[in-house]
Structures are given as structure tokens and as C-alpha cells.
PDB file of N, CA and C in Angstrom:
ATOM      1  N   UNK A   1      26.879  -2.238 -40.667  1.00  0.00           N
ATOM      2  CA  UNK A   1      26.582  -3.639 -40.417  1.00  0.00           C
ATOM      3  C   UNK A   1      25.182  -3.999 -40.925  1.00  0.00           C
ATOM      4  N   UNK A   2      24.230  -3.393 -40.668  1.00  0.00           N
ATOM      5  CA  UNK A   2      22.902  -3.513 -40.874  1.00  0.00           C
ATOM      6  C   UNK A   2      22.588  -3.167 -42.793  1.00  0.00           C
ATOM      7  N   UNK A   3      23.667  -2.545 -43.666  1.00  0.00           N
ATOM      8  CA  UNK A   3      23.088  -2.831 -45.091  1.00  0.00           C
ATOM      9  C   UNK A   3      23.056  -4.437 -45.200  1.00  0.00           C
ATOM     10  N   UNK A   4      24.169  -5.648 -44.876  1.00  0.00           N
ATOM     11  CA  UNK A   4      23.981  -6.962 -45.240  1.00  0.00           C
ATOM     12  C   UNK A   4      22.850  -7.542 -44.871  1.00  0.00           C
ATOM     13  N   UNK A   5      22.361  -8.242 -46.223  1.00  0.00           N
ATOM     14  CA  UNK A   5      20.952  -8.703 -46.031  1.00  0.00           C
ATOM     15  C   UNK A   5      21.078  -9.461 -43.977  1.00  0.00           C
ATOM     16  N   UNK A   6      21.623 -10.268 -43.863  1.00  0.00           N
ATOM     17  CA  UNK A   6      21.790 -10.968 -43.150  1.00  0.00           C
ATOM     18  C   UNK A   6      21.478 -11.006 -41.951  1.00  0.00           C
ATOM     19  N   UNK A   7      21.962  -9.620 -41.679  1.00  0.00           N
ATOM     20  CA  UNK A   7      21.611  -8.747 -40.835  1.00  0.00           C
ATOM     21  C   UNK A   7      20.202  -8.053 -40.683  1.00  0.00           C
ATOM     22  N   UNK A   8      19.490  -8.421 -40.947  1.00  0.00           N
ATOM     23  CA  UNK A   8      18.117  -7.776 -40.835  1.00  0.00           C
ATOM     24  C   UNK A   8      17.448  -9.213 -40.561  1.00  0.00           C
ATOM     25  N   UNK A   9      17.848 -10.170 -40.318  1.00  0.00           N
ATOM     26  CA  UNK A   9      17.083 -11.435 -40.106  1.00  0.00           C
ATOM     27  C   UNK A   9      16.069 -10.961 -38.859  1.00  0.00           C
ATOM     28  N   UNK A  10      15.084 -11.454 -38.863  1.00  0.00           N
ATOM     29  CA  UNK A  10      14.245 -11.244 -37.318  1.00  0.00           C
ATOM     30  C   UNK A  10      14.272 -12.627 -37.007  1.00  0.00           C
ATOM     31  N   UNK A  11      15.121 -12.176 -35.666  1.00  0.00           N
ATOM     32  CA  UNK A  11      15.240 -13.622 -34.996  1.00  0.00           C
ATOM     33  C   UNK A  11      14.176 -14.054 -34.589  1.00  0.00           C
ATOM     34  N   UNK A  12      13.248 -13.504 -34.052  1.00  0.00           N
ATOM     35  CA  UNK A  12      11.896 -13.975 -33.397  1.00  0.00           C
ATOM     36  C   UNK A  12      10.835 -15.392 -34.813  1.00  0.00           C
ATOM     37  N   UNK A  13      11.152 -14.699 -35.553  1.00  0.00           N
ATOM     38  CA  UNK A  13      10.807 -15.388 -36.490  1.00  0.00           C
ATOM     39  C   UNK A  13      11.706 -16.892 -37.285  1.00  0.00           C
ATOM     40  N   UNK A  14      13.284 -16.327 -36.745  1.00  0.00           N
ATOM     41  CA  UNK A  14      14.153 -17.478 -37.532  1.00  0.00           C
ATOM     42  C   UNK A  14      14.200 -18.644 -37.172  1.00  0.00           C
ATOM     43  N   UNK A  15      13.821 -18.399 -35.706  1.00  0.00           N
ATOM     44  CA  UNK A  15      13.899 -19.385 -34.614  1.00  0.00           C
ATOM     45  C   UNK A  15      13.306 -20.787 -35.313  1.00  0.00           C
ATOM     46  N   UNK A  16      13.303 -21.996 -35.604  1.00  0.00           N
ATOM     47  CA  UNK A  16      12.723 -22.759 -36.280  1.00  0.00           C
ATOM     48  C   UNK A  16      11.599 -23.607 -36.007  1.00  0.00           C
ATOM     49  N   UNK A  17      11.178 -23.001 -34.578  1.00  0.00           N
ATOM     50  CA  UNK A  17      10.099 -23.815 -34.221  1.00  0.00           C
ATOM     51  C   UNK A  17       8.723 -22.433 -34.448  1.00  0.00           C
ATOM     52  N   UNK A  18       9.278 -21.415 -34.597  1.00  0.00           N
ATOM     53  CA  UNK A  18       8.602 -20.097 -34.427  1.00  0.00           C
ATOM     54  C   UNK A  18       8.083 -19.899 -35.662  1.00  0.00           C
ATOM     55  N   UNK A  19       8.848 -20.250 -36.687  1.00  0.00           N
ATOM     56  CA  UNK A  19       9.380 -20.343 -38.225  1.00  0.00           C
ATOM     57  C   UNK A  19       8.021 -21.053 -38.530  1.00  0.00           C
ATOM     58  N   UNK A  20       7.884 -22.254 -38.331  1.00  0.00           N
ATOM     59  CA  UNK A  20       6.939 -23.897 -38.326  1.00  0.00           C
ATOM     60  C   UNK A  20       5.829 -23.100 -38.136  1.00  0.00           C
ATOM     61  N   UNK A  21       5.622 -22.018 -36.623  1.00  0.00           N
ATOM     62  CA  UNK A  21       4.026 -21.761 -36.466  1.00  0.00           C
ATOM     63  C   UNK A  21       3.621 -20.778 -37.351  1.00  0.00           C
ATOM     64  N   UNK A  22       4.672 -19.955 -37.736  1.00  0.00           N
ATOM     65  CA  UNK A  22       4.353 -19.043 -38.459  1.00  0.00           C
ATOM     66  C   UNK A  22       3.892 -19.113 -39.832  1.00  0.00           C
ATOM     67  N   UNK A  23       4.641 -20.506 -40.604  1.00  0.00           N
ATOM     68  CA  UNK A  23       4.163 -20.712 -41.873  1.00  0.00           C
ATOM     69  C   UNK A  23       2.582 -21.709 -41.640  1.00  0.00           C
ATOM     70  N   UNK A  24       2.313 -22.397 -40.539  1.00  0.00           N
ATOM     71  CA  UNK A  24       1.121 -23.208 -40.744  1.00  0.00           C
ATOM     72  C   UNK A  24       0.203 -22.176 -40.662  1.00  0.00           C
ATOM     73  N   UNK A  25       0.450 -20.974 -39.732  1.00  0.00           N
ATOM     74  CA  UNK A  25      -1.297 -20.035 -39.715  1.00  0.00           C
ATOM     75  C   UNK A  25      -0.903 -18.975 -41.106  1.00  0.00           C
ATOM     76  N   UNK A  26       0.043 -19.468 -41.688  1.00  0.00           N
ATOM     77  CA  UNK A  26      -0.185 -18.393 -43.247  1.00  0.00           C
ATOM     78  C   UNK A  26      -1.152 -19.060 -43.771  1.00  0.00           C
ATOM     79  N   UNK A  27      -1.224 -20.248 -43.837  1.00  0.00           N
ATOM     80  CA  UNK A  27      -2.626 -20.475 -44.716  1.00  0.00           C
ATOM     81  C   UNK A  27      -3.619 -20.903 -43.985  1.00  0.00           C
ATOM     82  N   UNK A  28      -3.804 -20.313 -42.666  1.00  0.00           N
ATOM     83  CA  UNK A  28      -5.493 -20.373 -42.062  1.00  0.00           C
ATOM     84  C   UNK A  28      -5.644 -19.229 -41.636  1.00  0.00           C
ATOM     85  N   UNK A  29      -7.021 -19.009 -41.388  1.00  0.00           N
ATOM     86  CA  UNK A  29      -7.483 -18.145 -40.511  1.00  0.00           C
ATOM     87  C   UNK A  29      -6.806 -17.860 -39.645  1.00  0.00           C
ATOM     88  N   UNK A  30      -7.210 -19.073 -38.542  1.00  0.00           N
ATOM     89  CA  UNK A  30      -6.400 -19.018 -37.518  1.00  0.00           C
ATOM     90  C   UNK A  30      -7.063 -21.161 -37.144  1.00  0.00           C
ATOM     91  N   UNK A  31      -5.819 -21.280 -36.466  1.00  0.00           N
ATOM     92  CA  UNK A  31      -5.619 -22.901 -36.148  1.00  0.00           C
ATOM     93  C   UNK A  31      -6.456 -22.782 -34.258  1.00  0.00           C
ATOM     94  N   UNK A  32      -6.589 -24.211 -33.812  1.00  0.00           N
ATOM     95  CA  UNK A  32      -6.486 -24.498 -32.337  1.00  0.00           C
ATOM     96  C   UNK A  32      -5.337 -24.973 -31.935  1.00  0.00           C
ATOM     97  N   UNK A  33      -5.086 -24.587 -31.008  1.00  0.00           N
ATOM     98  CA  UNK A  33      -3.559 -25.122 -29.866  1.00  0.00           C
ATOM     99  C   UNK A  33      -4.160 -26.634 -30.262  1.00  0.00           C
ATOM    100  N   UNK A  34      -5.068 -27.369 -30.514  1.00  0.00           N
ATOM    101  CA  UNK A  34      -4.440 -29.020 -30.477  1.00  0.00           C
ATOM    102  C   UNK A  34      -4.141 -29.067 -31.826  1.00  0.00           C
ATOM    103  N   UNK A  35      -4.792 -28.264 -32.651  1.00  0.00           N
ATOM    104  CA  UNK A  35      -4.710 -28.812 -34.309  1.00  0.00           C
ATOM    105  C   UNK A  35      -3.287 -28.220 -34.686  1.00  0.00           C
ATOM    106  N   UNK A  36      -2.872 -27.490 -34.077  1.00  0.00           N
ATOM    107  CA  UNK A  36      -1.928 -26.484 -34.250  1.00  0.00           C
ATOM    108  C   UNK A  36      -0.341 -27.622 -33.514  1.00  0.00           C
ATOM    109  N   UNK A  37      -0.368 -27.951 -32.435  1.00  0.00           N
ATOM    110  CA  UNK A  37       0.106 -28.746 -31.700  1.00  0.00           C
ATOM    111  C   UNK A  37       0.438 -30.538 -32.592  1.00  0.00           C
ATOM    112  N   UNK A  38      -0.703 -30.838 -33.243  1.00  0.00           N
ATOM    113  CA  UNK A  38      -0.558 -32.194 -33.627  1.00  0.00           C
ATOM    114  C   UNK A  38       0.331 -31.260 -35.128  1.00  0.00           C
ATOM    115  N   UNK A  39      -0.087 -30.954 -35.856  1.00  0.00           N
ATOM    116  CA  UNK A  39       0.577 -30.501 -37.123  1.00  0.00           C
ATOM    117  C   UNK A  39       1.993 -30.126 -37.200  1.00  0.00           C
ATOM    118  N   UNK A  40       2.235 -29.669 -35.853  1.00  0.00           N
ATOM    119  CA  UNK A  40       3.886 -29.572 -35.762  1.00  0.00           C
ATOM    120  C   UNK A  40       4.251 -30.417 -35.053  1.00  0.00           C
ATOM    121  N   UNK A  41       3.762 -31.213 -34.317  1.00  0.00           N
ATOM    122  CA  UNK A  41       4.485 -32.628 -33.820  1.00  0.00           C
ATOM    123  C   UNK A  41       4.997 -31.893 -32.208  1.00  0.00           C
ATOM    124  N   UNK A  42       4.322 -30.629 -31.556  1.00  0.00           N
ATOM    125  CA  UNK A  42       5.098 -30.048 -30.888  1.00  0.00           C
ATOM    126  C   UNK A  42       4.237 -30.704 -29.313  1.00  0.00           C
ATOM    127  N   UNK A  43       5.204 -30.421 -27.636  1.00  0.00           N
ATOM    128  CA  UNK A  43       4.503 -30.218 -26.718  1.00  0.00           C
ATOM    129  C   UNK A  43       3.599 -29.395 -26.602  1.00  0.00           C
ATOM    130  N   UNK A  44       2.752 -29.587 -25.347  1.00  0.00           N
ATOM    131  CA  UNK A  44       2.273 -28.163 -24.957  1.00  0.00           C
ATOM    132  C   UNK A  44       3.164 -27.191 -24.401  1.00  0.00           C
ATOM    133  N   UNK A  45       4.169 -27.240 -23.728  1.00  0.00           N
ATOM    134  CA  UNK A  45       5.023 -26.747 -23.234  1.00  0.00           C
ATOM    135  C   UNK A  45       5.533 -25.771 -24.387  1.00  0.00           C
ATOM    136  N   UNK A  46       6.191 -26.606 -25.322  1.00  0.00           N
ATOM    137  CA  UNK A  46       6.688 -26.119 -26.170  1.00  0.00           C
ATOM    138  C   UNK A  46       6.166 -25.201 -26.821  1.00  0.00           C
ATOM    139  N   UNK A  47       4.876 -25.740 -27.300  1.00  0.00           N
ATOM    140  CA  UNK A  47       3.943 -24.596 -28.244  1.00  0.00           C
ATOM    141  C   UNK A  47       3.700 -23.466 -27.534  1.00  0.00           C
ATOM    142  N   UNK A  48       3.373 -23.829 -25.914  1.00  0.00           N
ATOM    143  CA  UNK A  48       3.216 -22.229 -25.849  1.00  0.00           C
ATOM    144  C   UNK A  48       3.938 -21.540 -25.414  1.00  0.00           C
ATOM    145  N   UNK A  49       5.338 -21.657 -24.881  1.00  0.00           N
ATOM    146  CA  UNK A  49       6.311 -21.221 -25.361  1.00  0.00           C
ATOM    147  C   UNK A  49       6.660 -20.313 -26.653  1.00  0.00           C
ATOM    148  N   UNK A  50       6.754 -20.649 -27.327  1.00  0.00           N
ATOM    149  CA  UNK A  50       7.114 -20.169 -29.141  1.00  0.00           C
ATOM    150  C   UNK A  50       5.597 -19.046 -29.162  1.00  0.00           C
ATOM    151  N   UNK A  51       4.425 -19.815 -28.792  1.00  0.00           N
ATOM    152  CA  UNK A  51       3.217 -18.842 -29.077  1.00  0.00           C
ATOM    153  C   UNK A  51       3.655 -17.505 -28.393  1.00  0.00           C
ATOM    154  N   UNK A  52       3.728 -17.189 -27.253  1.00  0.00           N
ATOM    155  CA  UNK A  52       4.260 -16.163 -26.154  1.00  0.00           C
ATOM    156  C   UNK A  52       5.252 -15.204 -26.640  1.00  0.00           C
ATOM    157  N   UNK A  53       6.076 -16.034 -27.231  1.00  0.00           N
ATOM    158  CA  UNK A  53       7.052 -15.063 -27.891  1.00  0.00           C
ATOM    159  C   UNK A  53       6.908 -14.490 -29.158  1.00  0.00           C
ATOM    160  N   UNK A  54       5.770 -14.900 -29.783  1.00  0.00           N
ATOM    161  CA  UNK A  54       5.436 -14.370 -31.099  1.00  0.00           C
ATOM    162  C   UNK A  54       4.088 -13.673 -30.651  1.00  0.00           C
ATOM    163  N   UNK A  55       3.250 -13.579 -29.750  1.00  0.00           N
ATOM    164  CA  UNK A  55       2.516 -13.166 -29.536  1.00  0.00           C
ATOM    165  C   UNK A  55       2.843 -11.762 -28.737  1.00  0.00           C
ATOM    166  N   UNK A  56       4.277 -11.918 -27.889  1.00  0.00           N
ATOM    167  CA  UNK A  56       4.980 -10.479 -27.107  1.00  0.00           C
ATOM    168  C   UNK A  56       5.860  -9.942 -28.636  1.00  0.00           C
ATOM    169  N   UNK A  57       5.998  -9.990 -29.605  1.00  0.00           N
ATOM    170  CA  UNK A  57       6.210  -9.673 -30.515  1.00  0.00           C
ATOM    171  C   UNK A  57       4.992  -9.153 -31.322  1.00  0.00           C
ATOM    172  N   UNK A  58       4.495  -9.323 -31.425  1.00  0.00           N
ATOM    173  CA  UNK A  58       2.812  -8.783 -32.179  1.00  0.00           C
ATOM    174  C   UNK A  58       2.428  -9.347 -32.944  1.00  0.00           C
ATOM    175  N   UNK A  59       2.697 -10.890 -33.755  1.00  0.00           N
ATOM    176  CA  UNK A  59       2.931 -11.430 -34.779  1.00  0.00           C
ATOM    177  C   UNK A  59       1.435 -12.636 -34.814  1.00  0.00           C
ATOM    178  N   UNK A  60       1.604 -12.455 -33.362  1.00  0.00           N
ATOM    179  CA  UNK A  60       0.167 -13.748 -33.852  1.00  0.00           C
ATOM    180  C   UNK A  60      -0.686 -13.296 -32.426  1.00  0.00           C
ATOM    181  N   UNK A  61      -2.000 -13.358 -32.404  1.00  0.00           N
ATOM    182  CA  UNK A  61      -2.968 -13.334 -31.359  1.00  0.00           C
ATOM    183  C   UNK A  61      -3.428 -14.517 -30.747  1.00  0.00           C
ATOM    184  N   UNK A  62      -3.392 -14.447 -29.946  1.00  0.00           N
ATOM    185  CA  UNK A  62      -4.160 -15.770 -28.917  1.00  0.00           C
ATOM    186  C   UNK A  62      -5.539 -15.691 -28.216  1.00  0.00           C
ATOM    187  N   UNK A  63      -6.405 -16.217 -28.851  1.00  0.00           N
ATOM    188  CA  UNK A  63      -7.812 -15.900 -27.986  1.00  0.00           C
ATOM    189  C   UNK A  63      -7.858 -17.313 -26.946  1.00  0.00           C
ATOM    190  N   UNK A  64      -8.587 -17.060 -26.273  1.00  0.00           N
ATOM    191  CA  UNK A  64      -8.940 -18.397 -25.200  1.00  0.00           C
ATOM    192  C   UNK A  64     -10.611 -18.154 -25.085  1.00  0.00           C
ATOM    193  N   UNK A  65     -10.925 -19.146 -25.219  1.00  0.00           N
ATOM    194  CA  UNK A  65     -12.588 -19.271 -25.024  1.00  0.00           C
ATOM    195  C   UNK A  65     -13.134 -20.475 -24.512  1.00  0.00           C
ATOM    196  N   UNK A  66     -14.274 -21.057 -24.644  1.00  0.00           N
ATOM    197  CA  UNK A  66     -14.695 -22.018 -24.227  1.00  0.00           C
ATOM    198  C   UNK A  66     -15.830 -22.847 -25.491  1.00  0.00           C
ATOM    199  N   UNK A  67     -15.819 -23.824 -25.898  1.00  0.00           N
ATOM    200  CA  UNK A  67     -16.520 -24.701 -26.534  1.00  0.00           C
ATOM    201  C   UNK A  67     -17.010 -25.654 -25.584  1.00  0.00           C
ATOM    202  N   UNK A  68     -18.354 -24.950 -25.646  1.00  0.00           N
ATOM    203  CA  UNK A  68     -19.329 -25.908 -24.458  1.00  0.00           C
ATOM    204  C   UNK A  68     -18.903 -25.991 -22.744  1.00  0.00           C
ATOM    205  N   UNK A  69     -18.225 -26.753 -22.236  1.00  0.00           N
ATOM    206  CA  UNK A  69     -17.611 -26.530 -21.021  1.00  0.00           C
ATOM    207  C   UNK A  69     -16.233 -26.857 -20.857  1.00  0.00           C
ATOM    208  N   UNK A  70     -15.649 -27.129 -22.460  1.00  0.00           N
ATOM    209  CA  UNK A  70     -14.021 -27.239 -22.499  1.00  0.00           C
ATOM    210  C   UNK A  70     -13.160 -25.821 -22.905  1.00  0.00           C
ATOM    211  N   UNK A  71     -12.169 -25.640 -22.464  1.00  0.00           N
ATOM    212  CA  UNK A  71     -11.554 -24.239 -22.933  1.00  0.00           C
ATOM    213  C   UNK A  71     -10.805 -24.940 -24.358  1.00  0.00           C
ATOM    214  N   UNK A  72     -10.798 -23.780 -25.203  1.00  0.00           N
ATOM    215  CA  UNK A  72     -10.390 -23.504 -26.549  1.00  0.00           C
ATOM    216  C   UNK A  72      -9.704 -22.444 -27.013  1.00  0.00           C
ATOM    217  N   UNK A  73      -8.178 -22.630 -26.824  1.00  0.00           N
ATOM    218  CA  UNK A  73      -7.295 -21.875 -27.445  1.00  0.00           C
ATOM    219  C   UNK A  73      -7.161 -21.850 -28.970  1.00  0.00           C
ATOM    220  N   UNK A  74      -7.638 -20.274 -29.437  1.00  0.00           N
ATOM    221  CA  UNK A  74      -6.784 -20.182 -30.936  1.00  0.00           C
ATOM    222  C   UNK A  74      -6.148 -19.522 -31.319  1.00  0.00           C
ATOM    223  N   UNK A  75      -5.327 -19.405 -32.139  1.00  0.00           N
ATOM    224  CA  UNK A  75      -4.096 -18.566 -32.787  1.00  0.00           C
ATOM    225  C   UNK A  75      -4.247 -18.148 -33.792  1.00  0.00           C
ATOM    226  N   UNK A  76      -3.826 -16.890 -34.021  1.00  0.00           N
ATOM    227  CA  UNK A  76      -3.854 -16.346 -35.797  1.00  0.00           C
ATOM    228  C   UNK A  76      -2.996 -15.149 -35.782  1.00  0.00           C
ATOM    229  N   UNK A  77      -2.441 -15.140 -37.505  1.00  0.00           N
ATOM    230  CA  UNK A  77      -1.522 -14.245 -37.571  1.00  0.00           C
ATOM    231  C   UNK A  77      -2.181 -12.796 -37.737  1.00  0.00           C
ATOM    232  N   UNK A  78      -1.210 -11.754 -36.921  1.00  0.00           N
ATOM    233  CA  UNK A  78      -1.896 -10.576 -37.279  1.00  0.00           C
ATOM    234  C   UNK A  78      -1.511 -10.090 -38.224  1.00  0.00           C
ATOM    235  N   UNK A  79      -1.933  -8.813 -38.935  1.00  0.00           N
ATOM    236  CA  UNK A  79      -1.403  -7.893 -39.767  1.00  0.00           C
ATOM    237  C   UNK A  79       0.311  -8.056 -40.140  1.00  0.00           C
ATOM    238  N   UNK A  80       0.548  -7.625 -38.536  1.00  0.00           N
ATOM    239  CA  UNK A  80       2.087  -6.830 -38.788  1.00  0.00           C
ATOM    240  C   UNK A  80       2.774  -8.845 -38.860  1.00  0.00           C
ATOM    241  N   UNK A  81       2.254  -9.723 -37.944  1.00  0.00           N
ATOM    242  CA  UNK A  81       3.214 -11.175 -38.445  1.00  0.00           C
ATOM    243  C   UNK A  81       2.601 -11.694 -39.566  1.00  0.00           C
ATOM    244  N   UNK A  82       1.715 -11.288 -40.630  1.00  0.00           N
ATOM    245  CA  UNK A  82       2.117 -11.493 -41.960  1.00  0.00           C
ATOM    246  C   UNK A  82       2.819 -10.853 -42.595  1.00  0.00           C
ATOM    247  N   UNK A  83       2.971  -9.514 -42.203  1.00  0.00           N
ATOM    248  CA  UNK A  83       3.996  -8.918 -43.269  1.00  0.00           C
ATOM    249  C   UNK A  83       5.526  -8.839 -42.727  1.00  0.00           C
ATOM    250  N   UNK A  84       5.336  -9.837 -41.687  1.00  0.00           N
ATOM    251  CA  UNK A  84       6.959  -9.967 -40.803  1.00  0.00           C
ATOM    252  C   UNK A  84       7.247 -11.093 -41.504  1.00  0.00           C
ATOM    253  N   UNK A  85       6.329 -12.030 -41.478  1.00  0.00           N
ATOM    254  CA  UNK A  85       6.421 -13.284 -42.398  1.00  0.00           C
ATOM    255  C   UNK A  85       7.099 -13.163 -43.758  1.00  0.00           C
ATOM    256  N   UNK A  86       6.307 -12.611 -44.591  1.00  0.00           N
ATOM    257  CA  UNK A  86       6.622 -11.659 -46.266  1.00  0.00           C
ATOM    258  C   UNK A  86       7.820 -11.140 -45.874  1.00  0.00           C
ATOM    259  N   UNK A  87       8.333 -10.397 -45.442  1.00  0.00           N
ATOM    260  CA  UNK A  87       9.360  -9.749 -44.828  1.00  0.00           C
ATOM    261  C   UNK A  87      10.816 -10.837 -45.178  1.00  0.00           C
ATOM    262  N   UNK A  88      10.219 -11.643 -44.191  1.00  0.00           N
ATOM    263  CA  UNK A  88      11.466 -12.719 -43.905  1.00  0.00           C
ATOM    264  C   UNK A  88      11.476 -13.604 -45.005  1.00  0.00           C
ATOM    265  N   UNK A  89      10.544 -13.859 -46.101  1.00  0.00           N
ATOM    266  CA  UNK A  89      10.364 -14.199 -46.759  1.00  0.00           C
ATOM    267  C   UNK A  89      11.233 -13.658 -48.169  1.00  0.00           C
ATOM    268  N   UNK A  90      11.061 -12.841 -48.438  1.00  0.00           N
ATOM    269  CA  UNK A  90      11.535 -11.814 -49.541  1.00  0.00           C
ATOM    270  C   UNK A  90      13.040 -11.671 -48.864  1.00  0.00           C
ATOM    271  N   UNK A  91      13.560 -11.300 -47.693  1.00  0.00           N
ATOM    272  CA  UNK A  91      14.992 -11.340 -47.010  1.00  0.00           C
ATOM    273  C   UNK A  91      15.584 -12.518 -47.964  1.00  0.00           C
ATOM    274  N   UNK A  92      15.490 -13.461 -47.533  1.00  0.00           N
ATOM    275  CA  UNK A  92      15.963 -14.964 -47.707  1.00  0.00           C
ATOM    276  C   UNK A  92      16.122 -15.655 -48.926  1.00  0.00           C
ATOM    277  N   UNK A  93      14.942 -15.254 -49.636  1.00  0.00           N
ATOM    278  CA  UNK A  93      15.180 -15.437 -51.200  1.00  0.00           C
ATOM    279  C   UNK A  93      16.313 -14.461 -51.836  1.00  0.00           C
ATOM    280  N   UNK A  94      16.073 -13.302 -51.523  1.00  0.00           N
ATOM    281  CA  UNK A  94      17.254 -12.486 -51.727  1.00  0.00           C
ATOM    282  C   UNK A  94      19.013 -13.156 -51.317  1.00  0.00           C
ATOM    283  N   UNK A  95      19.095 -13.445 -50.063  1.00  0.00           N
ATOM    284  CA  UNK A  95      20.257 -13.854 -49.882  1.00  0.00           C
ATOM    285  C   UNK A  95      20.467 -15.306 -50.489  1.00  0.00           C
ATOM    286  N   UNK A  96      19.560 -16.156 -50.671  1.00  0.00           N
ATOM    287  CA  UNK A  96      19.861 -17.207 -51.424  1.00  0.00           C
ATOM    288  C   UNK A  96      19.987 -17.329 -52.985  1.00  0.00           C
ATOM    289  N   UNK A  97      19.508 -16.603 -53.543  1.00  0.00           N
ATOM    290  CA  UNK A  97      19.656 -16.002 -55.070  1.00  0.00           C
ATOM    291  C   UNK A  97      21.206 -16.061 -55.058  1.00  0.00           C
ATOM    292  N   UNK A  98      21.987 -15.057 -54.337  1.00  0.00           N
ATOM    293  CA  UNK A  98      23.098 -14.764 -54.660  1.00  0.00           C
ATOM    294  C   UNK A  98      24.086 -15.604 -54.284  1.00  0.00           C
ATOM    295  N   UNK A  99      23.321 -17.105 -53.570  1.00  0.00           N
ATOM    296  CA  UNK A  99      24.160 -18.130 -53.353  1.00  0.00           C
ATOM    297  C   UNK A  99      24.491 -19.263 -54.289  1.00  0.00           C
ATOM    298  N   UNK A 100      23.677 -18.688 -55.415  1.00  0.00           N
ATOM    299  CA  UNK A 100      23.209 -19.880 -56.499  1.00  0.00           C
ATOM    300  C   UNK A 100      24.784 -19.612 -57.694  1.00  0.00           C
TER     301      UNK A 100
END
């Protein structure tokens, strides 16, 4: 079962709201929960939701700090959720190639 590309999808990642956070911190450092939040149009609820589960996955880190006397959540991809990213990336082109 597991040679079809298809089958190797990582759901954690396919998920499409998971998908969204994962491609906006490919091209940053790392984002803030509001900048991060307005760019996907998402709740708070929601966002951290999706964050939690990619973060109990290993894929993105969450620091919490403080700017001045407000708290400041940020996010960034680690190591292993860029190359989970690439991963799913290279998967997909593959199976869509052979749809053409």
C-alpha cells in the first residue's frame, strides 16, 4: 500500500489550514500570531489550533515572550517542517505530473 505516491501524504501537513501556515513561514524567519493570523484570514482559536498540531508534530516552534508589557507570540518553521514541507512538496508534483 505504502509504494503509491499517495500514500505517503502527511496528513498533518495536508490539512489545508496547516498547509496555509506552513507555506506563509517558508518564506520568513518566523511570523507573529497577529501577522500570521491577519495573512490567513484565520481566528485565534483556529490558529492555535493548527499551530499545536504542527508544533506536537515538530514542524514549527512557538516562542511566547513579551514586547514591553504586551505578550508576543512567534512561530517558525523548524528544520525537520521544512523538509516535511519539501517533502510534501516534491510528493505532489510527482503525483500531479502523471495526471497531466
Amino acid at each position: 500500500m505504502a509504494k503509491h505516491p499517495h500514500n505517503l501524504i502527511d496528513d498533518t501537513i495536508h490539512q489545508r489550514t496547516r498547509l496555509a501556515i506552513m507555506a506563509a513561514l517558508a518564506g520568513a524567519e518566523s511570523l507573529d500570531f497577529k501577522e500570521l493570523k491577519a495573512q490567513l484570514g484565520l481566528t485565534d482559536g483556529n490558529l492555535s489550533t493548527h499551530m499545536s498540531a504542527l508544533e506536537r508534530a515538530g514542524f514549527v516552534r512557538i516562542d511566547k515572550s513579551f514586547q514591553g508589557r504586551k505578550p508576543l507570540t512567534t512561530v517558525a518553521q523548524t528544520p525537520k517542517g521544512r523538509k516535511a514541507l519539501a517533502n510534501y512538496v516534491k510528493l505532489l508534483e510527482g503525483i500531479l505530473t502523471k495526471a497531466k
